[in-house]
PDB file of N, CA and C in Angstrom:
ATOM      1  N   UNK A   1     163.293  50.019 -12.439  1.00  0.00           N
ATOM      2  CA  UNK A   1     162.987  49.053 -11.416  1.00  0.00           C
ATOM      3  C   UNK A   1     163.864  49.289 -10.180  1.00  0.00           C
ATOM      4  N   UNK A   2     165.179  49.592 -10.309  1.00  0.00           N
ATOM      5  CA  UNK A   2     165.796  49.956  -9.200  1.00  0.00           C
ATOM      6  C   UNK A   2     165.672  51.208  -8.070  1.00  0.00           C
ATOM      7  N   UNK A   3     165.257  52.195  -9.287  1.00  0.00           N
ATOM      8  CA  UNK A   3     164.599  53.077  -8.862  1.00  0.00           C
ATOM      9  C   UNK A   3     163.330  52.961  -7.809  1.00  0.00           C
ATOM     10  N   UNK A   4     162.347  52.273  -8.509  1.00  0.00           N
ATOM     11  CA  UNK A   4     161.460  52.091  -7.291  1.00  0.00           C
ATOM     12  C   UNK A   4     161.492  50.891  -5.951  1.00  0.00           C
ATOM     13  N   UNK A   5     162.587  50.808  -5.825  1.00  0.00           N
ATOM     14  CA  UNK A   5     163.174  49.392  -5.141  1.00  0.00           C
ATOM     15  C   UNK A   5     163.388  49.943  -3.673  1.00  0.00           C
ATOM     16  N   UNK A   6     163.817  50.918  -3.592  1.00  0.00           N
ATOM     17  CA  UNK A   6     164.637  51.668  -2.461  1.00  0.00           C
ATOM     18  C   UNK A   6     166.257  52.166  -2.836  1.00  0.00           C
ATOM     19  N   UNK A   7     166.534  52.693  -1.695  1.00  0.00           N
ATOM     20  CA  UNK A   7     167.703  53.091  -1.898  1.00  0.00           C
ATOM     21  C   UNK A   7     169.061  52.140  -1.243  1.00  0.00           C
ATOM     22  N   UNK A   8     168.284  51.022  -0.529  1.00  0.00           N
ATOM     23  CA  UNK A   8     169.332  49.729   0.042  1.00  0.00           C
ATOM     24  C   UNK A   8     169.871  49.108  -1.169  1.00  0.00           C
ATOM     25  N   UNK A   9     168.460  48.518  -2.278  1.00  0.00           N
ATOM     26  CA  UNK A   9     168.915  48.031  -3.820  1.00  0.00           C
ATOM     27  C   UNK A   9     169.697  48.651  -4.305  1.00  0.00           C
ATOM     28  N   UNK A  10     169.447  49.889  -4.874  1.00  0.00           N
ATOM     29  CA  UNK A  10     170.335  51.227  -5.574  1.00  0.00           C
ATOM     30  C   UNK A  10     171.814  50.755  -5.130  1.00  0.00           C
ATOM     31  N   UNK A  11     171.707  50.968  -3.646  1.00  0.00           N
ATOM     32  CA  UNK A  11     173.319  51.315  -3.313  1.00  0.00           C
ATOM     33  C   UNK A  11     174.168  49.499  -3.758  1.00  0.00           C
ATOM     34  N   UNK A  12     173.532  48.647  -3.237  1.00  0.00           N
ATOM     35  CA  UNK A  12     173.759  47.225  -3.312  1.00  0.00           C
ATOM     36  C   UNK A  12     174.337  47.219  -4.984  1.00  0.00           C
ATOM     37  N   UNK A  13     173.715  47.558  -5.807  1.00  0.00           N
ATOM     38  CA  UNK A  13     173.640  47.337  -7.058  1.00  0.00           C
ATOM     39  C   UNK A  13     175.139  48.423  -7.713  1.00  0.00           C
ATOM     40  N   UNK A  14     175.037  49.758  -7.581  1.00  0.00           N
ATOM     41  CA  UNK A  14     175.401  50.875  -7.629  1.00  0.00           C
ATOM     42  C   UNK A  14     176.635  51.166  -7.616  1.00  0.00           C
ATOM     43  N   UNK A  15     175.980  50.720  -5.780  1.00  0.00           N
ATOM     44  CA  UNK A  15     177.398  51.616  -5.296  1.00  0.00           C
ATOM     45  C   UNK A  15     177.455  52.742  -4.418  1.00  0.00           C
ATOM     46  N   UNK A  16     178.276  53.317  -3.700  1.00  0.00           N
ATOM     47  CA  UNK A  16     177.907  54.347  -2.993  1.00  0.00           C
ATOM     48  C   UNK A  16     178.361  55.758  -4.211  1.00  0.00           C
ATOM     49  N   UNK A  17     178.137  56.768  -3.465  1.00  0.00           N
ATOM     50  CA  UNK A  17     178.163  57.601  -4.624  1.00  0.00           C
ATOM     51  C   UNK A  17     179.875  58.352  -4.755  1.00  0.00           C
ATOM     52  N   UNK A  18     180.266  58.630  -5.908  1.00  0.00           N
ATOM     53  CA  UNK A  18     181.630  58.895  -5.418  1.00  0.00           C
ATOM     54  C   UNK A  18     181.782  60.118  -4.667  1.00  0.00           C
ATOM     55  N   UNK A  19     183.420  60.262  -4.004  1.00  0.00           N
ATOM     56  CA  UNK A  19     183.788  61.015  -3.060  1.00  0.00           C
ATOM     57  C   UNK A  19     184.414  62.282  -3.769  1.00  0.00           C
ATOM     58  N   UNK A  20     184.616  62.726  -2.783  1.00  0.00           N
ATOM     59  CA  UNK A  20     185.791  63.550  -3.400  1.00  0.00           C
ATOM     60  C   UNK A  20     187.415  62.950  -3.739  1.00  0.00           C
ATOM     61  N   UNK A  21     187.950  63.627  -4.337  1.00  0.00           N
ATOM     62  CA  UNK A  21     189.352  62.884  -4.462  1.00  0.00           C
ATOM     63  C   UNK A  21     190.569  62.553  -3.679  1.00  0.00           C
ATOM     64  N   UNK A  22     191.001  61.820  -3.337  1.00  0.00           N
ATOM     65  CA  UNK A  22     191.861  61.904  -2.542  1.00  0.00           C
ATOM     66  C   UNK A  22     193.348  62.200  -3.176  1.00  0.00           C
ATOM     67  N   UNK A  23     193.770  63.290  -1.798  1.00  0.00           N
ATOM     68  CA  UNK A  23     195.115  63.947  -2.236  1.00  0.00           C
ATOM     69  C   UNK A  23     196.479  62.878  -1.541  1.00  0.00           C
ATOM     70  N   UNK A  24     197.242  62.796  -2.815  1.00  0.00           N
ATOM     71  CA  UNK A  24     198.559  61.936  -2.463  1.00  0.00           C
ATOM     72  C   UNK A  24     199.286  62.730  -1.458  1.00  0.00           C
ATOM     73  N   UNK A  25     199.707  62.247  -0.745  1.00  0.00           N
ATOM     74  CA  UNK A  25     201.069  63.042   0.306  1.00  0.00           C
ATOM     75  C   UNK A  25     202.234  62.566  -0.239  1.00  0.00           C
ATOM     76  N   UNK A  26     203.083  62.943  -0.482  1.00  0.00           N
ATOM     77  CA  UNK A  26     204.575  63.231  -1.097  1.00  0.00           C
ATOM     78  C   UNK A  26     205.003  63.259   0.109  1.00  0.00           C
ATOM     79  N   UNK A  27     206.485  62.033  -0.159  1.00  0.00           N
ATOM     80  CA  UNK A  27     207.372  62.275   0.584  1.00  0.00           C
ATOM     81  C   UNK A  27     208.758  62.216   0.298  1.00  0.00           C
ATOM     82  N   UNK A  28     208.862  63.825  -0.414  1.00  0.00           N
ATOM     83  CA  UNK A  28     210.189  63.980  -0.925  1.00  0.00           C
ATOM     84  C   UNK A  28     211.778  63.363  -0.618  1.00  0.00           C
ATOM     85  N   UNK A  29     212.547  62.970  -1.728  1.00  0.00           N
ATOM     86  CA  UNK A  29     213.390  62.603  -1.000  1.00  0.00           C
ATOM     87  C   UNK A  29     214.609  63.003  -0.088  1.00  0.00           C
ATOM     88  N   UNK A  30     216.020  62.808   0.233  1.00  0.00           N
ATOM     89  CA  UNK A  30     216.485  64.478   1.002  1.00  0.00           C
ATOM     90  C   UNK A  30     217.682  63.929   0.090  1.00  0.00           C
ATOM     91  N   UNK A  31     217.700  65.240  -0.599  1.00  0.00           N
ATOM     92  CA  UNK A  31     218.484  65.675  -1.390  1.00  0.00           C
ATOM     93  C   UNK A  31     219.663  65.781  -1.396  1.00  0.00           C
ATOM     94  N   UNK A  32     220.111  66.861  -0.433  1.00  0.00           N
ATOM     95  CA  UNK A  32     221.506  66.879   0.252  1.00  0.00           C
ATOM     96  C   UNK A  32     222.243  65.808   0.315  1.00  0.00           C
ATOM     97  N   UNK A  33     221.427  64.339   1.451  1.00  0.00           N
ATOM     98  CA  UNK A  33     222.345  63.510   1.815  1.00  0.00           C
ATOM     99  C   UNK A  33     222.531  62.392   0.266  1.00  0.00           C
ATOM    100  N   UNK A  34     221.325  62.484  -0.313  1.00  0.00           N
ATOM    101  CA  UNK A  34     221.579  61.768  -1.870  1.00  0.00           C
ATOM    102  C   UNK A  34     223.312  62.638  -2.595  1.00  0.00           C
ATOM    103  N   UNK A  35     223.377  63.580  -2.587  1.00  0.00           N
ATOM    104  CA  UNK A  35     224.437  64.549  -2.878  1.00  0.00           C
ATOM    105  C   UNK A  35     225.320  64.023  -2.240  1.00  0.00           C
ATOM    106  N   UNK A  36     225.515  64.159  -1.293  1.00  0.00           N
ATOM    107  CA  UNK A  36     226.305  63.372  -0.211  1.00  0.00           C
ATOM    108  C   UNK A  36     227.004  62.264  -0.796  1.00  0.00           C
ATOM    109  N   UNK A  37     226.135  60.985  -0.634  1.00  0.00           N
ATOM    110  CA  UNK A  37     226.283  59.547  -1.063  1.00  0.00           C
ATOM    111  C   UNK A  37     226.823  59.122  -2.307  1.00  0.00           C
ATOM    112  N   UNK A  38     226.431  60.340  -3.417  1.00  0.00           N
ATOM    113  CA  UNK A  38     227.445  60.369  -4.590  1.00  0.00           C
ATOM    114  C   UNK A  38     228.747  61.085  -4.243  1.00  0.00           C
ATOM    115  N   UNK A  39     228.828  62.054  -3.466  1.00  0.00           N
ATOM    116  CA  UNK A  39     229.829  62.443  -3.041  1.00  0.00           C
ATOM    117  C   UNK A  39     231.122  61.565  -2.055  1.00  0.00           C
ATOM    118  N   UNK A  40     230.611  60.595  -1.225  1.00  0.00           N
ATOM    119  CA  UNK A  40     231.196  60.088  -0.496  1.00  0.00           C
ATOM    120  C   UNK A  40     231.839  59.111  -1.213  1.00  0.00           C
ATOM    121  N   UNK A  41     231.232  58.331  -2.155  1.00  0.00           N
ATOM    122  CA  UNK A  41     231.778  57.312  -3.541  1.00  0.00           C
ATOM    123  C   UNK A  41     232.538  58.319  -4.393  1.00  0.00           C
ATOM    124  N   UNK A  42     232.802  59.247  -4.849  1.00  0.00           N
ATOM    125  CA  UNK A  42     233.725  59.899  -5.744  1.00  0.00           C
ATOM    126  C   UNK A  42     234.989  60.627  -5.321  1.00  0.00           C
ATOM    127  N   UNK A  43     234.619  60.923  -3.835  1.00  0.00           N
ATOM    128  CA  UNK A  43     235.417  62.067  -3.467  1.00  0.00           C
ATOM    129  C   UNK A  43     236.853  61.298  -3.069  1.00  0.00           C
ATOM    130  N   UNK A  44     237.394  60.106  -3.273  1.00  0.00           N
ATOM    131  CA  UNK A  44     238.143  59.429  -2.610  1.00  0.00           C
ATOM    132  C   UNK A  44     239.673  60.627  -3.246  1.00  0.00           C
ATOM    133  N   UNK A  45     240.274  60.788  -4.088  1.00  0.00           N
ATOM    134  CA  UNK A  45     240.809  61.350  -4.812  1.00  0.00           C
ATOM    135  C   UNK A  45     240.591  62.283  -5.145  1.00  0.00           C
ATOM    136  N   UNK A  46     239.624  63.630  -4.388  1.00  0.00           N
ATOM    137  CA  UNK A  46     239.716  64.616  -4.816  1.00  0.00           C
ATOM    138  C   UNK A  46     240.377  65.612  -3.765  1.00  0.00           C
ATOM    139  N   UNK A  47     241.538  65.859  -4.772  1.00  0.00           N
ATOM    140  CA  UNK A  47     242.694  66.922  -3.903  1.00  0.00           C
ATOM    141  C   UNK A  47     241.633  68.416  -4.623  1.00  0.00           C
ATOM    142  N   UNK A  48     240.870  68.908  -5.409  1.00  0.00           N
ATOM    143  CA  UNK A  48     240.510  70.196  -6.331  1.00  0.00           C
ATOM    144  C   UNK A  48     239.365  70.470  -4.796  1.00  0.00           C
ATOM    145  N   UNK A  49     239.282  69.463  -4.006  1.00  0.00           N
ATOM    146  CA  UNK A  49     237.711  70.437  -3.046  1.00  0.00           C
ATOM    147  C   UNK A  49     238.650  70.068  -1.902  1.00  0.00           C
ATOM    148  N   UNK A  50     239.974  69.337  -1.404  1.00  0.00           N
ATOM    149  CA  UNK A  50     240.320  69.538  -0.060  1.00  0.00           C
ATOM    150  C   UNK A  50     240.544  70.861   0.443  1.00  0.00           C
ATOM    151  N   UNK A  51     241.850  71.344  -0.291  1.00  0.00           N
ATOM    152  CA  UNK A  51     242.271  72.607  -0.135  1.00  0.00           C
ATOM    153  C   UNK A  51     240.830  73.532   0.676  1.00  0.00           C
ATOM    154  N   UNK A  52     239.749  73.308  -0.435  1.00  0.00           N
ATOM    155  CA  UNK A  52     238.880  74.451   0.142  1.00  0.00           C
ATOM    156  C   UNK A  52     237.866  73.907   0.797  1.00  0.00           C
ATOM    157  N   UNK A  53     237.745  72.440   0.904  1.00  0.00           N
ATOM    158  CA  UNK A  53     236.453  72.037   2.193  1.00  0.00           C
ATOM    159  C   UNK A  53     237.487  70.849   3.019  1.00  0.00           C
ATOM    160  N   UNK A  54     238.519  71.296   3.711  1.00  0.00           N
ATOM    161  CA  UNK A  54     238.999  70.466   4.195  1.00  0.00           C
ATOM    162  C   UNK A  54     238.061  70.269   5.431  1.00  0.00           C
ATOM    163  N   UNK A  55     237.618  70.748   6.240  1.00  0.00           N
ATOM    164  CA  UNK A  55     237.121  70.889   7.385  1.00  0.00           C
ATOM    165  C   UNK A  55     236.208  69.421   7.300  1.00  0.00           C
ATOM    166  N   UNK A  56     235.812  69.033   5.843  1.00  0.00           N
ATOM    167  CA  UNK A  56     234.812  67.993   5.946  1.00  0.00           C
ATOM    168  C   UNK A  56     235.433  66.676   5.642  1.00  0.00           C
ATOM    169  N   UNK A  57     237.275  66.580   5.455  1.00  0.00           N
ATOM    170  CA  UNK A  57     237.716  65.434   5.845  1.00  0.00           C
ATOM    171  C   UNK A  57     238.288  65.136   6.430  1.00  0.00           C
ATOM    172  N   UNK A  58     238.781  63.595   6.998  1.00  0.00           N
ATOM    173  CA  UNK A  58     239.093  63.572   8.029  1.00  0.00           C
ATOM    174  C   UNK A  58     240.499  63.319   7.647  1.00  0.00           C
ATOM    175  N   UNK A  59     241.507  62.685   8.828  1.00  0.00           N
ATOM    176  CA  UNK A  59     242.741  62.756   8.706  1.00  0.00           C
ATOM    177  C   UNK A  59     243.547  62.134   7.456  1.00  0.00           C
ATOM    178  N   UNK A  60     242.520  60.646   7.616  1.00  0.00           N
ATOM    179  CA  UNK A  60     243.043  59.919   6.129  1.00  0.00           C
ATOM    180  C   UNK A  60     242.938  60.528   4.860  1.00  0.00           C
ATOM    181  N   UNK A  61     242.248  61.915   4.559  1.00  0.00           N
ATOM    182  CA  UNK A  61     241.734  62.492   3.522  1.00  0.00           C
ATOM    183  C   UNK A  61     240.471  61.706   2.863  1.00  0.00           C
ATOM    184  N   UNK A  62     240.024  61.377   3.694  1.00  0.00           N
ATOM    185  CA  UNK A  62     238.820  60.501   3.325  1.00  0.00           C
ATOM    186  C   UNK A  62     237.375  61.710   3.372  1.00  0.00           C
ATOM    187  N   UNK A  63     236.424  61.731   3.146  1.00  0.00           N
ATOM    188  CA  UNK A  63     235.157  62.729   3.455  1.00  0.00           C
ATOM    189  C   UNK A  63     234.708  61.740   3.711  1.00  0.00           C
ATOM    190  N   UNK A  64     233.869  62.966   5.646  1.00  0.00           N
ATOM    191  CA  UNK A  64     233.678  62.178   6.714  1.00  0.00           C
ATOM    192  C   UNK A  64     232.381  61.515   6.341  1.00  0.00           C
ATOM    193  N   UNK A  65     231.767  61.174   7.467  1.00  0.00           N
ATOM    194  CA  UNK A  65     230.611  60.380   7.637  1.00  0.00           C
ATOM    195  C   UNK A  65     229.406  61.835   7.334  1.00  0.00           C
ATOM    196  N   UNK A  66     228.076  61.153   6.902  1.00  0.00           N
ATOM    197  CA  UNK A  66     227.065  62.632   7.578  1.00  0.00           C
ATOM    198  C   UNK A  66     227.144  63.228   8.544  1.00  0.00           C
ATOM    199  N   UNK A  67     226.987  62.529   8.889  1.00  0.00           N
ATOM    200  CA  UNK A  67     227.160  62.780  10.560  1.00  0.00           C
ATOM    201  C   UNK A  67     228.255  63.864  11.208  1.00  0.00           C
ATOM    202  N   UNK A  68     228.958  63.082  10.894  1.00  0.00           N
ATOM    203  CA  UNK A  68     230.446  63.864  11.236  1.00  0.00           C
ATOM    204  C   UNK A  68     230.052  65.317  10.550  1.00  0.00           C
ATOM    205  N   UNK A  69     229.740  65.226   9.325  1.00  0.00           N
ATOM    206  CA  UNK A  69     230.026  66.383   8.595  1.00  0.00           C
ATOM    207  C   UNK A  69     228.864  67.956   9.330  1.00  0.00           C
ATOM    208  N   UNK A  70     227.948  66.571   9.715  1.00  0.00           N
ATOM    209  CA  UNK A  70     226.794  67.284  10.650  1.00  0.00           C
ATOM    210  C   UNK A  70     227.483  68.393  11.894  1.00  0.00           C
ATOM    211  N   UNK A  71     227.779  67.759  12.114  1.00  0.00           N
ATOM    212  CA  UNK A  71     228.564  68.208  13.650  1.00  0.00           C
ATOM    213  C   UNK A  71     229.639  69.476  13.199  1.00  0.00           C
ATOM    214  N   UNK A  72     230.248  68.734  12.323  1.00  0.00           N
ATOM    215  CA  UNK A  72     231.665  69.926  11.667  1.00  0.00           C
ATOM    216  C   UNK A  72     230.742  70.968  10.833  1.00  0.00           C
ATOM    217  N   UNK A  73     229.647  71.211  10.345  1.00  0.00           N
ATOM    218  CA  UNK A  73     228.692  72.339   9.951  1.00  0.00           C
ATOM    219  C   UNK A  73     227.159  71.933  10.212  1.00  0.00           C
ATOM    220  N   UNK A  74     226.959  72.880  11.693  1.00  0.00           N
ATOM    221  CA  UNK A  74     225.474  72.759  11.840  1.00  0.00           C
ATOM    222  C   UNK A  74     224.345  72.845  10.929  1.00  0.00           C
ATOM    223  N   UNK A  75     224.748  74.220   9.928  1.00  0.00           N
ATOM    224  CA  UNK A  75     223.809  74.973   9.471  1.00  0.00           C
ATOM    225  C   UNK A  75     223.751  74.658   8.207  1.00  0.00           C
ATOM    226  N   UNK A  76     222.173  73.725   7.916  1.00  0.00           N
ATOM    227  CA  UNK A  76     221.582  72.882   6.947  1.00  0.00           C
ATOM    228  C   UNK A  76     222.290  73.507   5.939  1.00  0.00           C
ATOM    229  N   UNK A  77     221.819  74.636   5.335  1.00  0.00           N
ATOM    230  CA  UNK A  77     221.991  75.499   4.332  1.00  0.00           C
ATOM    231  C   UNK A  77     223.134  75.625   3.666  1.00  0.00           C
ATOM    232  N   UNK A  78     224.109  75.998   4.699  1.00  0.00           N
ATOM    233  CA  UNK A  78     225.688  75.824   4.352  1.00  0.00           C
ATOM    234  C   UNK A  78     226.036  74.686   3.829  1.00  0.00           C
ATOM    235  N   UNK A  79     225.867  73.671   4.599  1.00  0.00           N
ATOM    236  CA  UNK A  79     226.431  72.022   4.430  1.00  0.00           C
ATOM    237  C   UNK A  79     226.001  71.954   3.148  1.00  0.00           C
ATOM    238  N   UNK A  80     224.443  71.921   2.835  1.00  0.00           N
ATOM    239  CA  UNK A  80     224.057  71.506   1.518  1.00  0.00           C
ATOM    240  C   UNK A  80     224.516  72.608   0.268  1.00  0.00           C
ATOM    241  N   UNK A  81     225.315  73.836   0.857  1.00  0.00           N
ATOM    242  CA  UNK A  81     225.426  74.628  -0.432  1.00  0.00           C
ATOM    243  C   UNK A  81     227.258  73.838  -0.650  1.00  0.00           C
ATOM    244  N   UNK A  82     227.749  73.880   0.383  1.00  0.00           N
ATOM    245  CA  UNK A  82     229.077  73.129   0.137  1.00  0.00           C
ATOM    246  C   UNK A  82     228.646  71.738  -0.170  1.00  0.00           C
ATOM    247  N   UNK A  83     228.484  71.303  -0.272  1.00  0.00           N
ATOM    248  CA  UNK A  83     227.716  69.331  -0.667  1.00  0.00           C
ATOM    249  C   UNK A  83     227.490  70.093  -2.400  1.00  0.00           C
ATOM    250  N   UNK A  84     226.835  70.767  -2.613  1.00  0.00           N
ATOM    251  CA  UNK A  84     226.360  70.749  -3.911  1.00  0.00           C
ATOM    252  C   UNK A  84     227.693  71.516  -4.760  1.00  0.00           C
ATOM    253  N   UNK A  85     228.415  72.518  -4.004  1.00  0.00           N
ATOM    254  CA  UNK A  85     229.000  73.050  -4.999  1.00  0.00           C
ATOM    255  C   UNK A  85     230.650  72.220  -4.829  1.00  0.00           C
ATOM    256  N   UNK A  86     230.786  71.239  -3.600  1.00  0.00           N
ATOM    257  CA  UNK A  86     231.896  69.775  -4.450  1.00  0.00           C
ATOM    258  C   UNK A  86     231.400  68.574  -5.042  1.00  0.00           C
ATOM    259  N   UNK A  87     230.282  68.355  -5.126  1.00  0.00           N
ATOM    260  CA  UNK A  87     229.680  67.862  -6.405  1.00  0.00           C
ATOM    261  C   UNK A  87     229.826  68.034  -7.443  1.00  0.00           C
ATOM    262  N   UNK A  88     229.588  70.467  -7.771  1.00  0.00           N
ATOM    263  CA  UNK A  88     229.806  70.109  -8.833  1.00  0.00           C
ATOM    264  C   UNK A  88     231.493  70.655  -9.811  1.00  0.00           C
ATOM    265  N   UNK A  89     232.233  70.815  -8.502  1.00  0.00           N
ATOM    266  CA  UNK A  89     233.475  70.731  -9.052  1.00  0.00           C
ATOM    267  C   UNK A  89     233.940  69.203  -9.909  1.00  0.00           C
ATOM    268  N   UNK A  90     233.720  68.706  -8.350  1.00  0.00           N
ATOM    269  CA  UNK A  90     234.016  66.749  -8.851  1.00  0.00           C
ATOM    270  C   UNK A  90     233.192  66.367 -10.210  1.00  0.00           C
ATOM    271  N   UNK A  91     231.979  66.490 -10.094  1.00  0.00           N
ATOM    272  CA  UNK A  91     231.203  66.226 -11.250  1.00  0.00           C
ATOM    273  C   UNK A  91     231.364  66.917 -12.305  1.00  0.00           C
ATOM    274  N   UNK A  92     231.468  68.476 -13.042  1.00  0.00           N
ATOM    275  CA  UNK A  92     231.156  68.728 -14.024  1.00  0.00           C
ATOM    276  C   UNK A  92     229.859  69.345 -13.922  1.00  0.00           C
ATOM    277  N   UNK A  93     228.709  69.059 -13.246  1.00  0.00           N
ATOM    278  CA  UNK A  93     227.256  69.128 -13.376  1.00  0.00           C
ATOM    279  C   UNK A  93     226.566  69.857 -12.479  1.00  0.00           C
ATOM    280  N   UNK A  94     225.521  70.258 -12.458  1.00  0.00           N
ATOM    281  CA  UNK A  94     225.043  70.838 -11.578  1.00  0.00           C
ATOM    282  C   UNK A  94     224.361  69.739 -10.446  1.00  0.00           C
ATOM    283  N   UNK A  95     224.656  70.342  -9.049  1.00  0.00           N
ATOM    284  CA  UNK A  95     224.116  69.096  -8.009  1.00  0.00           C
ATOM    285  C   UNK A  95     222.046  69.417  -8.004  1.00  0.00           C
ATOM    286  N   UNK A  96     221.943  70.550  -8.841  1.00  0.00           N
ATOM    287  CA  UNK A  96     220.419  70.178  -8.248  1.00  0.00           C
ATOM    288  C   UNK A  96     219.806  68.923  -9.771  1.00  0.00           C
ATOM    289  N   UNK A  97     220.505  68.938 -10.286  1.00  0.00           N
ATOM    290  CA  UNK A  97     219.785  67.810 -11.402  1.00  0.00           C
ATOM    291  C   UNK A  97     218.441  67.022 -11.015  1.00  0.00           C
ATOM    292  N   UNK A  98     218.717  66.796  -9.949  1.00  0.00           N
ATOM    293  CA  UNK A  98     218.024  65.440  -9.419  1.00  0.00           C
ATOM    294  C   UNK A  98     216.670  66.158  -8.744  1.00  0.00           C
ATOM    295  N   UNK A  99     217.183  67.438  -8.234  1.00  0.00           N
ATOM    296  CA  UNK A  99     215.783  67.977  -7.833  1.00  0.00           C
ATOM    297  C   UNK A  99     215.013  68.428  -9.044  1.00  0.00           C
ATOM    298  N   UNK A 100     215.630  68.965  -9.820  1.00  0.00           N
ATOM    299  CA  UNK A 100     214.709  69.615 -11.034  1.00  0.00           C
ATOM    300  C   UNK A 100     213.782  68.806 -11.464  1.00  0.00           C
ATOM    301  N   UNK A 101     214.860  67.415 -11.626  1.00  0.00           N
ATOM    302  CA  UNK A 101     213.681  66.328 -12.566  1.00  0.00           C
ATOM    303  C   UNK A 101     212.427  65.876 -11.459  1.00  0.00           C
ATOM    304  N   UNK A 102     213.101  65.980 -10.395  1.00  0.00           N
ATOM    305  CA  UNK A 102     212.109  65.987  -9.221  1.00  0.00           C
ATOM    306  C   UNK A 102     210.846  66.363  -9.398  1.00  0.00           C
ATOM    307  N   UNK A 103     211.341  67.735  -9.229  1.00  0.00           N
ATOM    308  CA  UNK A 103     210.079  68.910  -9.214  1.00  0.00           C
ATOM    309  C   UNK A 103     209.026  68.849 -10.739  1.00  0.00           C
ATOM    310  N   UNK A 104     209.640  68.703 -11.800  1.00  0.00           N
ATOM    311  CA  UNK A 104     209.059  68.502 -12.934  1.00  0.00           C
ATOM    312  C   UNK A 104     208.080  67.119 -13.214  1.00  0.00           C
ATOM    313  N   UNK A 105     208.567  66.229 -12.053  1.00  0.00           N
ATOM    314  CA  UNK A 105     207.762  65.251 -12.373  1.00  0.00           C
ATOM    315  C   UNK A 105     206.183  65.251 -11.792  1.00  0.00           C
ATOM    316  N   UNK A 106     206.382  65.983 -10.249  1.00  0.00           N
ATOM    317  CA  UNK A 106     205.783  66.142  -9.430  1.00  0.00           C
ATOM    318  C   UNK A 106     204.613  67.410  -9.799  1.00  0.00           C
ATOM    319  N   UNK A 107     205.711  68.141 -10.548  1.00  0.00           N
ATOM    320  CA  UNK A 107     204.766  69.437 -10.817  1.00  0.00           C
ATOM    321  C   UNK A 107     203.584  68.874 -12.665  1.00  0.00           C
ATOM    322  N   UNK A 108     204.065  67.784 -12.988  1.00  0.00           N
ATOM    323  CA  UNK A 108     203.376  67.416 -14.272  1.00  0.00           C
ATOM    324  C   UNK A 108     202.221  66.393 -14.103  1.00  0.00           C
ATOM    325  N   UNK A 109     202.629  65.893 -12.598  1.00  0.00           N
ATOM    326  CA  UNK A 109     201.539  64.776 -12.309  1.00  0.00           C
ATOM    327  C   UNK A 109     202.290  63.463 -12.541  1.00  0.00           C
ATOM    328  N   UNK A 110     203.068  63.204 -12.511  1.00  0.00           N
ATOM    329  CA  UNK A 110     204.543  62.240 -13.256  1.00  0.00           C
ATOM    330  C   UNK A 110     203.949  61.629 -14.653  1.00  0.00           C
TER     331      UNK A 110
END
């Protein structure tokens, strides 16, 4: 009966027909400054990464702001390879943890 009704009924009744799927956009999180932010909470007491990243604290022996640290190393790459590897002095752990589980979630469909 719908069938011979038209195709206004059909759709009314129906539905339109499905689409194609729509693709999620990801918007990863930034890594580095997450690294960072655990870094900036732990590092209060660490004399084992001044010696060799002093450049990134400041007078009080405090580790600076992003920002700051921005300015004191332009180059993304560097900053985040020093960010990850006094992480993982301070920590014990490796700093990409957080991306792996990242990527694994993302790459499984979560």
């Amino acid at each position: 009966m719908i069938d011979s009704s038209g195709n206004s009924l059909q759709s009314a009744m129906i539905g339109k027909p499905p689409g194609g799927a729509d693709q999620a956009a990801l918007n990863p999180p930034d890594f580095q400054r997450d690294t960072y932010n655990i870094l900036r909470g732990s590092a209060r007491d660490a004399h084992e990464i001044r010696d060799q990243y002093g450049k990134y604290f400041d007078e009080s022996g405090q580790l600076m702001s992003w920002n700051q640290m921005v300015k004191t190393e332009p180059d993304d790459i560097k900053l985040g390879a020093d960010c990850a590897e006094m992480f993982e002095v301070l920590g014990g752990t490796d700093a990409d943890g957080i991306l792996h589980a990242y990527q694994i979630v993302v790459l499984t469909d979560g």
